[in-house]
Each structure stands twice: as C-alpha cells, then as structure tokens.
C-alpha atoms as a PDB file:
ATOM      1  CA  UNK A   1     -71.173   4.270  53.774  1.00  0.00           C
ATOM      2  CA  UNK A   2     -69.208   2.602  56.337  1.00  0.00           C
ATOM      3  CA  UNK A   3     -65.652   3.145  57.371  1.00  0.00           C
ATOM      4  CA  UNK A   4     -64.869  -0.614  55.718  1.00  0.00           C
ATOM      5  CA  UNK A   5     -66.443   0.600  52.292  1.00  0.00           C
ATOM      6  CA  UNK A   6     -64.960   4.473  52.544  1.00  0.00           C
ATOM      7  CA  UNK A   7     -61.502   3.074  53.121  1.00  0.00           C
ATOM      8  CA  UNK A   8     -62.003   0.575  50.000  1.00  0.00           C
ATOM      9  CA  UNK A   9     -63.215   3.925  47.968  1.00  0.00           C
ATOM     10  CA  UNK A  10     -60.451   5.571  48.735  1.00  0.00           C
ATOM     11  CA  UNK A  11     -57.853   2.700  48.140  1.00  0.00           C
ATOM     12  CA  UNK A  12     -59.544   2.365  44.708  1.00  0.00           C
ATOM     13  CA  UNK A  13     -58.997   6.068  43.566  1.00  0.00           C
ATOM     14  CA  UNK A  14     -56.748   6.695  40.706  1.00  0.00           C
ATOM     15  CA  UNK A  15     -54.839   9.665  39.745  1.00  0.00           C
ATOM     16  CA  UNK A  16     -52.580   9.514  36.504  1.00  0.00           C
ATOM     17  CA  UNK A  17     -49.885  12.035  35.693  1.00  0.00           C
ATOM     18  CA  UNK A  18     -48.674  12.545  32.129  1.00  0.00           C
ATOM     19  CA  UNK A  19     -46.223  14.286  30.395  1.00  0.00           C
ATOM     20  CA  UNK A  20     -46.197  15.425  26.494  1.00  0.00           C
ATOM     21  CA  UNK A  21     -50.486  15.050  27.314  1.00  0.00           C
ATOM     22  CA  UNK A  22     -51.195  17.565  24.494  1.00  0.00           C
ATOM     23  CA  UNK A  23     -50.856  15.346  21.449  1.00  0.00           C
ATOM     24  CA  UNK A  24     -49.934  11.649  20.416  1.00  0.00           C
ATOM     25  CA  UNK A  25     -49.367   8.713  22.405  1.00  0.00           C
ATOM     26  CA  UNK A  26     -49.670  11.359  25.606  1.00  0.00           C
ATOM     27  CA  UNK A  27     -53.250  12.281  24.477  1.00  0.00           C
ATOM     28  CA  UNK A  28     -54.292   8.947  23.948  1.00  0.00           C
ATOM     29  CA  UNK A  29     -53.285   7.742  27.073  1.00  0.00           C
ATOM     30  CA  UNK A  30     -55.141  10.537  28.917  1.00  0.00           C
ATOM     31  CA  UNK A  31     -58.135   9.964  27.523  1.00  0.00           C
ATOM     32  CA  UNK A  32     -57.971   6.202  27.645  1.00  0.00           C
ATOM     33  CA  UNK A  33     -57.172   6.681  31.775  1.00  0.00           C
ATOM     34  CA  UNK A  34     -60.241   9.093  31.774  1.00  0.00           C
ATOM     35  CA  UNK A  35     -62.632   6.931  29.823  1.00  0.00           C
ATOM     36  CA  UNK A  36     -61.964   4.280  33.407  1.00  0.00           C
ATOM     37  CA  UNK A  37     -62.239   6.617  35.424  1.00  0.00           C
ATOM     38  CA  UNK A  38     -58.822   7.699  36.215  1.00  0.00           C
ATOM     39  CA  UNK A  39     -58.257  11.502  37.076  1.00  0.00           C
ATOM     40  CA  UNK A  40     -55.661  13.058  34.972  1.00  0.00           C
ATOM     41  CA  UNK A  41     -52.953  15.436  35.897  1.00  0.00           C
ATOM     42  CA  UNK A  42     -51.769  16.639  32.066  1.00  0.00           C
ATOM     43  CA  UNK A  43     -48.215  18.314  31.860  1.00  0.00           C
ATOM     44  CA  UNK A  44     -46.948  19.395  28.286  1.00  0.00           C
ATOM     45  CA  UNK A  45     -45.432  22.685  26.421  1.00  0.00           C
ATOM     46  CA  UNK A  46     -48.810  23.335  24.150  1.00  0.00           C
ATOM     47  CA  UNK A  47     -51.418  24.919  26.579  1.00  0.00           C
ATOM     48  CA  UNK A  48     -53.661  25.396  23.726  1.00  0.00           C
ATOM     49  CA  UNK A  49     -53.077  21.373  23.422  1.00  0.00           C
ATOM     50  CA  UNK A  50     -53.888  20.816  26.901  1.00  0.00           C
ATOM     51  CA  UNK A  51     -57.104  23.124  27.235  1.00  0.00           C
ATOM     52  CA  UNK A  52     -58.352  20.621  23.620  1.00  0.00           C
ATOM     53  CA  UNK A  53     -57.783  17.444  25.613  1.00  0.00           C
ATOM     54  CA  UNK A  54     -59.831  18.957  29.076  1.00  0.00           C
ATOM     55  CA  UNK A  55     -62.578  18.865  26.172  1.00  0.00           C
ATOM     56  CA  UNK A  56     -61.925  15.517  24.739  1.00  0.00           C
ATOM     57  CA  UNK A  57     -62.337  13.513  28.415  1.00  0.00           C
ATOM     58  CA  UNK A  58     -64.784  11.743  30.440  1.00  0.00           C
ATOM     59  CA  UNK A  59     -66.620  14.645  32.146  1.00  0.00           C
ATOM     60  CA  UNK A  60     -66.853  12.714  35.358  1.00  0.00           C
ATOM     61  CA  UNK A  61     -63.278  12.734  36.038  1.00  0.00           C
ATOM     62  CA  UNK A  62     -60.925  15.311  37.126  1.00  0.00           C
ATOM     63  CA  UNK A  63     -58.481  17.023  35.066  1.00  0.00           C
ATOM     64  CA  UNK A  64     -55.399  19.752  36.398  1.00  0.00           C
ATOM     65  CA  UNK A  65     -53.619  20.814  33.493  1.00  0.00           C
ATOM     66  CA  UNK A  66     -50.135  22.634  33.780  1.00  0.00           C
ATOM     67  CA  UNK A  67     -47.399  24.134  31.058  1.00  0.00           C
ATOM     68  CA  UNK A  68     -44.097  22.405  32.414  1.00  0.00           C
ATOM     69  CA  UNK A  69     -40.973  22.273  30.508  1.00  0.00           C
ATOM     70  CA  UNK A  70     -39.874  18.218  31.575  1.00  0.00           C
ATOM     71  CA  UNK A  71     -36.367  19.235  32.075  1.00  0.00           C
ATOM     72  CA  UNK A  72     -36.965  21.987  34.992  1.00  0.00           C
ATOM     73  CA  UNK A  73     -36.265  19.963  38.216  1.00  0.00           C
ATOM     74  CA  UNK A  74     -38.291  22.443  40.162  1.00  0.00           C
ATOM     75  CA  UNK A  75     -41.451  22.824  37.824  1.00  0.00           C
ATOM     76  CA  UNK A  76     -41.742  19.267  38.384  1.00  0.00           C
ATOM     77  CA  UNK A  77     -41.716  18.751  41.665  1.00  0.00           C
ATOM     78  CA  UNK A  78     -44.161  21.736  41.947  1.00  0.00           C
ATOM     79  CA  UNK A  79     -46.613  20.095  39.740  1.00  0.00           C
ATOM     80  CA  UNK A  80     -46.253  16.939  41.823  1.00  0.00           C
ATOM     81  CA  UNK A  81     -47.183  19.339  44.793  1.00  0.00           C
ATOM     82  CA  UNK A  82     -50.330  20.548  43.136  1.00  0.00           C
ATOM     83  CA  UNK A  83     -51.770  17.127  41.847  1.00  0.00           C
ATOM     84  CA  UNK A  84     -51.575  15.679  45.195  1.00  0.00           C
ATOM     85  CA  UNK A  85     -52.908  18.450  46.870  1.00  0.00           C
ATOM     86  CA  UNK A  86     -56.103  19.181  44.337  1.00  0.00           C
ATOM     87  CA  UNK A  87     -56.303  15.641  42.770  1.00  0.00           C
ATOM     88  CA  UNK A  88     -55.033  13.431  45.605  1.00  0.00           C
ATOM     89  CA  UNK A  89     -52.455  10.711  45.464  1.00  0.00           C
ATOM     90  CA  UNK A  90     -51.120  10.145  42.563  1.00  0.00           C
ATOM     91  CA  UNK A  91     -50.978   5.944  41.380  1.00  0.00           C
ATOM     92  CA  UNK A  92     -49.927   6.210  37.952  1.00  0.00           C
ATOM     93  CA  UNK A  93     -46.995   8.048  36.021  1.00  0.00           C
ATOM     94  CA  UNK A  94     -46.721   8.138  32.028  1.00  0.00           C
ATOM     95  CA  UNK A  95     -43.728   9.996  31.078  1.00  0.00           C
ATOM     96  CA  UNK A  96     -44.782  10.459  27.354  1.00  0.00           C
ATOM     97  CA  UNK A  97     -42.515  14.000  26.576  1.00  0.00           C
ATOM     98  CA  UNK A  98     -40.501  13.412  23.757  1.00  0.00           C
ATOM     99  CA  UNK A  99     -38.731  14.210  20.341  1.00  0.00           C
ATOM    100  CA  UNK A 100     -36.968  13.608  17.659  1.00  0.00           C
ATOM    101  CA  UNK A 101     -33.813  15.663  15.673  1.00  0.00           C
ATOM    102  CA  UNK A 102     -32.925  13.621  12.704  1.00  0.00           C
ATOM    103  CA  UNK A 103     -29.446  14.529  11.329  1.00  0.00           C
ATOM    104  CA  UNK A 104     -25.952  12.415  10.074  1.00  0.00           C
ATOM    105  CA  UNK A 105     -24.092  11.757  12.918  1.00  0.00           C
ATOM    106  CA  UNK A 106     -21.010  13.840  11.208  1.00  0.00           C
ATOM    107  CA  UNK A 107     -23.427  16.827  11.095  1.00  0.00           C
ATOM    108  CA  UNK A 108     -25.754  16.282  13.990  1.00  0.00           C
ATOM    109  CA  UNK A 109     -25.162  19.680  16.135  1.00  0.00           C
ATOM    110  CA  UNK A 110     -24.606  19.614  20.234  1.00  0.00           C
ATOM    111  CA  UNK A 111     -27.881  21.036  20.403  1.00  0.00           C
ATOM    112  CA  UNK A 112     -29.582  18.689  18.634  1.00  0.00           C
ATOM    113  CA  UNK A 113     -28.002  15.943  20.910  1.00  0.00           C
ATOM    114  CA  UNK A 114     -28.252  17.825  23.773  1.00  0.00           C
ATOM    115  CA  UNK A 115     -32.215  18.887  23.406  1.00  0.00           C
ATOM    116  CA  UNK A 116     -33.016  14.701  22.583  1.00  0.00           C
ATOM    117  CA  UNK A 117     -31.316  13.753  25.699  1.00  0.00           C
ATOM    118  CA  UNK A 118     -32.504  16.384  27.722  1.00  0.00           C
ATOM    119  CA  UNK A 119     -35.846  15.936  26.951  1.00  0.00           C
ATOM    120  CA  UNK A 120     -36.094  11.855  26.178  1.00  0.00           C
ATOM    121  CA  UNK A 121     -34.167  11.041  29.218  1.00  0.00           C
ATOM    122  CA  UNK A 122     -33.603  13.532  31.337  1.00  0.00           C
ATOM    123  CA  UNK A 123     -37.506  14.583  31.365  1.00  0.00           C
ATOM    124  CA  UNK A 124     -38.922  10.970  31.841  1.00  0.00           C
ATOM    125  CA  UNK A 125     -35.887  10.954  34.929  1.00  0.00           C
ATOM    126  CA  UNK A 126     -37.069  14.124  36.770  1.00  0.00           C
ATOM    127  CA  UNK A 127     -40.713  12.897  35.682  1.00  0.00           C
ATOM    128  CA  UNK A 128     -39.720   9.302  37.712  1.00  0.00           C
ATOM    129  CA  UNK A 129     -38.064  10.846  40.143  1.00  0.00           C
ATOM    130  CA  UNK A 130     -40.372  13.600  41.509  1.00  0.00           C
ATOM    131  CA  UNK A 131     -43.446  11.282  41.322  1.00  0.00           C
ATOM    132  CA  UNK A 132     -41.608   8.501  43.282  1.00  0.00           C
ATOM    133  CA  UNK A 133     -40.909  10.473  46.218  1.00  0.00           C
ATOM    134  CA  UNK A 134     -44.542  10.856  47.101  1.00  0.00           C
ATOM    135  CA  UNK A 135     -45.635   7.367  45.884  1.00  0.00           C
ATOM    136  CA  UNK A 136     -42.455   5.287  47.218  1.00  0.00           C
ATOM    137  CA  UNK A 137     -43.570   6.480  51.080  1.00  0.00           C
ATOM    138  CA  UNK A 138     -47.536   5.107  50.234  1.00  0.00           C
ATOM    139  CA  UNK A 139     -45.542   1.763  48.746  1.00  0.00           C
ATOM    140  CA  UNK A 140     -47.904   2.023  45.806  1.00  0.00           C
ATOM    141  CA  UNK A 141     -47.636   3.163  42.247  1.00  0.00           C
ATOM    142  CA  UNK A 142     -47.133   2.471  38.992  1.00  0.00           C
ATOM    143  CA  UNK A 143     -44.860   4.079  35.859  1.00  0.00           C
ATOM    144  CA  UNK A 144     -44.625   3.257  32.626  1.00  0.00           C
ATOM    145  CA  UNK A 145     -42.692   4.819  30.037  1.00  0.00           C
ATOM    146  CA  UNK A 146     -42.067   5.162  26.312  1.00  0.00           C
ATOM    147  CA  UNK A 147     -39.012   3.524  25.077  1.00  0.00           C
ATOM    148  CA  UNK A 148     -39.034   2.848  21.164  1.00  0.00           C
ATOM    149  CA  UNK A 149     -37.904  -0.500  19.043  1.00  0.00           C
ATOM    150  CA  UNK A 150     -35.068   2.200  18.019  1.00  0.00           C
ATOM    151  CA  UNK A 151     -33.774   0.759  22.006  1.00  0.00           C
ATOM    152  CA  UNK A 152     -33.620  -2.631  20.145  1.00  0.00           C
ATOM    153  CA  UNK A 153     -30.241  -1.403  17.635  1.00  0.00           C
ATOM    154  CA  UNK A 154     -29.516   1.430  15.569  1.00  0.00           C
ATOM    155  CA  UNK A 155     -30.558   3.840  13.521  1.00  0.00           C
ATOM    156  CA  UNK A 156     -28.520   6.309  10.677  1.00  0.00           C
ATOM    157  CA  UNK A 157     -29.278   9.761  11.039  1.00  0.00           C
ATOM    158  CA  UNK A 158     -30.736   8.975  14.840  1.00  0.00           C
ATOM    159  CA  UNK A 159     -27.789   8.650  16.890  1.00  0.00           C
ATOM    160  CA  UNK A 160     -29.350  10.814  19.628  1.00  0.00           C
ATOM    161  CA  UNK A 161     -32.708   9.232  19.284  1.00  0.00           C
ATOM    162  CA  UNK A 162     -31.707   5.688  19.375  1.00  0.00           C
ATOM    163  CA  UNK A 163     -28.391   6.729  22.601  1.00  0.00           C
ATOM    164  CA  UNK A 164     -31.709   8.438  24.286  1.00  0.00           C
ATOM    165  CA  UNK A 165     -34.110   5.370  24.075  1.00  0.00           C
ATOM    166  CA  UNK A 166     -31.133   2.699  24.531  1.00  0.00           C
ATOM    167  CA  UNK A 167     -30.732   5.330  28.131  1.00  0.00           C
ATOM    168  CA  UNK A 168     -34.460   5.065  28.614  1.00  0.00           C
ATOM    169  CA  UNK A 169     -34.135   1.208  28.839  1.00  0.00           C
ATOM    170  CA  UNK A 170     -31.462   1.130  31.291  1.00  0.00           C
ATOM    171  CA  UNK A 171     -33.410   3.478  33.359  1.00  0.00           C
ATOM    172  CA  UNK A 172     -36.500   1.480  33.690  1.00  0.00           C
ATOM    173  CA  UNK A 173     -34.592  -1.393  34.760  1.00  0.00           C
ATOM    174  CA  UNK A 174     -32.726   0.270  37.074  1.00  0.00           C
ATOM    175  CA  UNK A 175     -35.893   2.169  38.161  1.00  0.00           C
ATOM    176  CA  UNK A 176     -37.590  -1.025  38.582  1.00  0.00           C
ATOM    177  CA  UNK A 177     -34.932  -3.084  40.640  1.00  0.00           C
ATOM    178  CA  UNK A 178     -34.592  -0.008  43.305  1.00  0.00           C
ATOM    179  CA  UNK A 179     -38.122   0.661  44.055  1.00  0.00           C
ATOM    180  CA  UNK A 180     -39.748  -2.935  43.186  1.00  0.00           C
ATOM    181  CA  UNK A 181     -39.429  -3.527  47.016  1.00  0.00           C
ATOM    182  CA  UNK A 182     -41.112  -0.564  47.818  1.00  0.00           C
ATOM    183  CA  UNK A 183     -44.163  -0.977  46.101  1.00  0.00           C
ATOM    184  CA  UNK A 184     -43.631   0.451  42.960  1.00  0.00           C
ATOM    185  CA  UNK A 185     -43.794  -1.534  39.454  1.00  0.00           C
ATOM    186  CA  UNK A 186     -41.757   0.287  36.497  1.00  0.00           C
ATOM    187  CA  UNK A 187     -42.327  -0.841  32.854  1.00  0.00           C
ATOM    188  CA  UNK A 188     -42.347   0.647  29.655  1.00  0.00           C
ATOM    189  CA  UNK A 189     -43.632   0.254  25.891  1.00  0.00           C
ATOM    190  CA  UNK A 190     -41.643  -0.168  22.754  1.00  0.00           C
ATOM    191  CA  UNK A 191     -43.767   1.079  19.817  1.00  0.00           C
ATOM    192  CA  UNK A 192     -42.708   0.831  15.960  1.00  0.00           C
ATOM    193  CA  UNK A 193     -44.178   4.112  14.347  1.00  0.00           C
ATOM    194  CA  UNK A 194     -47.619   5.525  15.669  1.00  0.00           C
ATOM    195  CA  UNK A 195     -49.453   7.380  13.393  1.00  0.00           C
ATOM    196  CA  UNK A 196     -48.638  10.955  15.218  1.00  0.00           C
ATOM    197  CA  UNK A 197     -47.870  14.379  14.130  1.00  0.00           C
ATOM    198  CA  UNK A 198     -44.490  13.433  15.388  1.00  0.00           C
ATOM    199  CA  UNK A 199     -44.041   9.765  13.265  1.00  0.00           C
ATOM    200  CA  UNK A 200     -45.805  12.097   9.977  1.00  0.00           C
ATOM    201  CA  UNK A 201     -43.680  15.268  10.337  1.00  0.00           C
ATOM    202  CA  UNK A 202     -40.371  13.763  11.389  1.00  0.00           C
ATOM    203  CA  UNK A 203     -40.055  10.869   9.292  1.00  0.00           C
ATOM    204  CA  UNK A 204     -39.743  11.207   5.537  1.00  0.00           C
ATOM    205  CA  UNK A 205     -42.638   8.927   3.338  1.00  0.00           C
ATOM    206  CA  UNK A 206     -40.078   6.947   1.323  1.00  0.00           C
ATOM    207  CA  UNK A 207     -39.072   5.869   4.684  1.00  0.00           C
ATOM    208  CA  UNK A 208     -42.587   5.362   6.551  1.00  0.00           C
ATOM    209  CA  UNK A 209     -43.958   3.308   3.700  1.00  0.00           C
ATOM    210  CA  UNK A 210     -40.655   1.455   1.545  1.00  0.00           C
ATOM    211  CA  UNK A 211     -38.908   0.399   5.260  1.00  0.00           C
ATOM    212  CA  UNK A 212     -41.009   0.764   8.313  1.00  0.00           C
ATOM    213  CA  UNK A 213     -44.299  -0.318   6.985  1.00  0.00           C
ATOM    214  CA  UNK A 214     -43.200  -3.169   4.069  1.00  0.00           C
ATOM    215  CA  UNK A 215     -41.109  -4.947   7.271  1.00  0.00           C
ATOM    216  CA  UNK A 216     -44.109  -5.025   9.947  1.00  0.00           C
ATOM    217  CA  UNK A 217     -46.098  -8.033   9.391  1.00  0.00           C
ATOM    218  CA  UNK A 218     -49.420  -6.740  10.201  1.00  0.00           C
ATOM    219  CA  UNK A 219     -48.469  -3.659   7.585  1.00  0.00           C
ATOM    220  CA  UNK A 220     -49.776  -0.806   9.456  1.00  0.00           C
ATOM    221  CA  UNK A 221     -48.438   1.667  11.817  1.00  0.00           C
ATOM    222  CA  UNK A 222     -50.281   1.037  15.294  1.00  0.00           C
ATOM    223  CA  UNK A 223     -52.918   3.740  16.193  1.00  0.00           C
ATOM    224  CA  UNK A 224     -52.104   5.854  19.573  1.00  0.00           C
ATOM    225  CA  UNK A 225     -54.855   4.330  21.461  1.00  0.00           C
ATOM    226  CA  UNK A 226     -53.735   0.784  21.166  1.00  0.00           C
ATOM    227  CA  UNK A 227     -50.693   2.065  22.671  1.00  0.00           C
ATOM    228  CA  UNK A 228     -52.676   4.046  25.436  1.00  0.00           C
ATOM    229  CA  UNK A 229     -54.563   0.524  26.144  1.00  0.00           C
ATOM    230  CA  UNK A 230     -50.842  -1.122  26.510  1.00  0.00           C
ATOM    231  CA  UNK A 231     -50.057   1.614  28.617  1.00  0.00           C
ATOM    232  CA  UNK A 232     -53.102   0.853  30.740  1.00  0.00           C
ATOM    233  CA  UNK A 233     -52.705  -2.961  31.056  1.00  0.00           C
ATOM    234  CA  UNK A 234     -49.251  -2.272  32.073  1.00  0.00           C
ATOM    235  CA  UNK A 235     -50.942   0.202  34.802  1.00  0.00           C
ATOM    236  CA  UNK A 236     -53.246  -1.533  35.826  1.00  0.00           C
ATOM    237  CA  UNK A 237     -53.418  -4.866  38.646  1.00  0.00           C
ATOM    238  CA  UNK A 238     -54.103  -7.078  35.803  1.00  0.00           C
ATOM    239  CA  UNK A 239     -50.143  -6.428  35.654  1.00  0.00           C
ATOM    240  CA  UNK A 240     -49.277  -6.659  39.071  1.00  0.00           C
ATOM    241  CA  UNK A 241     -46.321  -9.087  39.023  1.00  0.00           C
ATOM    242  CA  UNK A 242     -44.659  -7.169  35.693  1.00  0.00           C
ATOM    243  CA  UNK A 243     -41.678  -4.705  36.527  1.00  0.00           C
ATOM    244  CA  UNK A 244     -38.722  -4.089  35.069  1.00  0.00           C
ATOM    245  CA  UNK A 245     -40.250  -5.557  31.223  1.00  0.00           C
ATOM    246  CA  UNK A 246     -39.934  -3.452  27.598  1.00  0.00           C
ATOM    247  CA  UNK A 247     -43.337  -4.823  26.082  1.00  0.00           C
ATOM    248  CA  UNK A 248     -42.796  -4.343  22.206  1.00  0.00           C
ATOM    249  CA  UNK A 249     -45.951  -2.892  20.510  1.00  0.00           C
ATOM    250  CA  UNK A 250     -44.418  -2.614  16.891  1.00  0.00           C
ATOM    251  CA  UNK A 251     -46.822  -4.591  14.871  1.00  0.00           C
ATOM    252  CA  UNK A 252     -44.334  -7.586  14.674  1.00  0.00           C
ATOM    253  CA  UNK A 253     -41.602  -5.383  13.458  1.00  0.00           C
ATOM    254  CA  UNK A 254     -38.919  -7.085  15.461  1.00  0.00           C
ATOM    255  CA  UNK A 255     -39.600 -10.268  14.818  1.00  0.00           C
ATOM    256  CA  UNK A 256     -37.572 -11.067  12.934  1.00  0.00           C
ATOM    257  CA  UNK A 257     -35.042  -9.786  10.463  1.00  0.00           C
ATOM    258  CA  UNK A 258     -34.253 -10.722   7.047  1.00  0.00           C
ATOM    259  CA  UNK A 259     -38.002 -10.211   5.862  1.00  0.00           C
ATOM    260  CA  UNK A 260     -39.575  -7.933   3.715  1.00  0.00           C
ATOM    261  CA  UNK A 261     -43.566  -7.388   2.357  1.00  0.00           C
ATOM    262  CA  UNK A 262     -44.851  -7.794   5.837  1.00  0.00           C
ATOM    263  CA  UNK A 263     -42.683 -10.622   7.067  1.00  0.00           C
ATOM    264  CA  UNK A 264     -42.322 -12.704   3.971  1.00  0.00           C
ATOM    265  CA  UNK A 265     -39.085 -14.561   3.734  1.00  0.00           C
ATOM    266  CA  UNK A 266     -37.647 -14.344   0.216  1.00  0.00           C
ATOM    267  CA  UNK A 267     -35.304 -17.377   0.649  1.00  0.00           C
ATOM    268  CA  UNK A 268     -38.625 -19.711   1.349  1.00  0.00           C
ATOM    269  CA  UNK A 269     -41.267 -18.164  -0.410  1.00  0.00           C
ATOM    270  CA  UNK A 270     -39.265 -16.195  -3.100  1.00  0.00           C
ATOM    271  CA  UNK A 271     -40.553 -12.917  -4.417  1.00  0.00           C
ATOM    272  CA  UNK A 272     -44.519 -13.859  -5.113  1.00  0.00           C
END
C-alpha cells in the first residue's frame, strides 16, 4: 500500500463511543455502528449487559467495554484515555445513558430529580465534553444525542424527565454553535416510545396503548434499530452539513395535535 492509500485508510477509520451500550436504543446503536464497520467503545452500569453485546457484534470490529457511572467526571475522561489509546481516535459519540423516575410533581422526591438530571444531562455533558477535547484538536467528529418528543412540551408526573430533555436540547444547540467551527457536527434524535425495557417497565399499558400509541399515525412504537439507523445517518457524511438539528423519530406523533386513532381528525372525519 502506498503512503496516498495508508493515509486514506487511516482517515476512513471509525471509532464510536457509547454510553447506556448495554440495552435499548444504546445496544442498537452499537451493533448497527459494528455491522459498518465501526469499532465500538461501550460504556454502561450492567457489565453482564456489556459482555452480551461483545457477543451480539460484527466479529471483525473492535470492541473495549468499560463499567462507568456517566456522572463521574474522572471515569470519563479515563475511558476517553483508553479508547484512544487501544481503539484509536475516536469520530463518533452517542450519549445514550438515561432514565426515567415517574412521580406527581407535589410528591416527586429531590432524589428522584436529582438522579434524572444527573444522569440525562449531566452524563450526556461530561460524555460531550470529555470526547470533545480529543476530537475538537483533530477538527473532526461527530455526536449525537438522545433528546425525547417529551423536549417538545410537557408531561404530568415527568417534570424531571421532560426539565432534563428540554436541558438536553439547549445543550446540543449550544454544543453545536461552539464547536461547529472546529470541525465538530452535534445533533440529536427525538424518539416517541421505543419498544425498550425502559418504555415497557416505566410506562404503565393504559398509557402505552390508550395515549401514546392511538395518537401516532403509523400506530406503533418505533423499534431501537430504526433509531440506531437515525443515529447513524446523523453520524455519518451523508449528514455533513446538519448540526445543531432535533430530528423527530416519533412515528408522526407530533404532527399534529387534536387527533386521535392514529391521526384521524374527529371534526373532519367524525368518529368512523
């Protein structure tokens, strides 16, 4: 090979770090990366989860799994350290740690707001953060995280959720006009419900199928790899000249808002 085509090989190397890799959206987006070729750097709480996934992807990649708690400064940065030194430079950042307390705002503890900030906004920050100061000085790199349509208005009984996602959005715009002239794009993804352990544990039936579900037009909850595919479009150079966007994936949820049955509009169509 000649020094033309090495440095080409080299420019064309991908490394991908994720948080909350061990399940969901996370997971998806791991093994979507993987499946193009994209070496993953997986960061989450669940070891047990993260050893399943090393299973689960493209054997021809590489994979560095670590147990990091997103809201230790340090642990991040360390992490950082490693995947550049045994992965190489890292090109992509999904910040996809995250939870949800549901309570009444009257009864919602400080804990519970204080452990959905912490870990919704604080995380993806230090996540941002420690990432961009190796990618900002190589003036390449791409992040995308996971904001919610919950960043679109309110939500009873989610008043640290929807403060934490509404955060989230000023944050990627903010990340994005700072760092756009330095080479680094910064979008994220708005999903309605995906079906996750997190969307089928944390969010009561009634609610899932009588509200969420009969007021998305295409009347399904979106499957974690078509959000992993967003993710990668966003990623990717076919998105090159995107920063600073929220790209709803919610199944047409927000498109409107006095519908019902998957979109229809009572007042024009009445209730057959």
């Amino acid at each position: 090979m000649n020094m033309n085509a090495s440095s080409n090989a080299l420019q064309e190397r991908r490394v991908a770090l994720v948080t909350g890799a061990a399940s969901g959206i996370g997971a998806s987006v791991c093994r979507y990366l993987a499946s193009i070729g994209v070496h993953i750097a997986a960061a989450d709480q669940n070891a047990e989860g993260l050893e399943a996934l090393r299973a689960q992807l493209n054997p021809d990649v590489q994979f560095l799994g670590a147990v990091i708690d997103v809201r230790d400064e340090a642990a991040q940065q360390e992490f950082v350290a490693r995947v550049e030194k045994s992965l190489g430079a890292i090109t992509d950042v999904v910040p996809c740690a995250g939870l949800a307390r549901s309570a009444p705002a009257e009864d919602m503890t400080a804990e519970q707001w204080d452990l959905v900030l912490d870990i919704n906004l604080r995380g993806t920050f230090l996540t941002c953060k420690a990432a961009a100061n190796v990618m900002l000085p190589r003036r390449r790199g791409s992040i995308v995280c996971i904001a919610s349509i919950t960043a679109k208005g309110g939500q009873p009984g989610r008043a640290n959720y929807a403060a934490s996602k509404w955060g989230l959005v000023g944050l990627v715009k903010s990340l994005a006009s700072e760092w756009g002239n330095r080479g680094i794009r910064v979008n994220a993804v708005a999903p309605n419900g995906v079906d996750t352990p997190m969307l089928n544990v944390g969010v009561p039936e009634h609610f899932r199928d009588d509200v969420m579900l009969d007021r998305t037009p295409l009347g399904r909850f979106a499957r974690p790899e078509e959000i992993a595919q967003t993710i990668g479009f966003l990623l990717s150079d076919a998105a090159s000249y995107v920063t600073g966007s929220i790209l709803e994936v919610d199944g047409g949820l927000t498109s409107g808002f006095l519908t019902h049955r998957h979109g229809t509009d009572y007042a024009l169509h009445g209730r057959s």
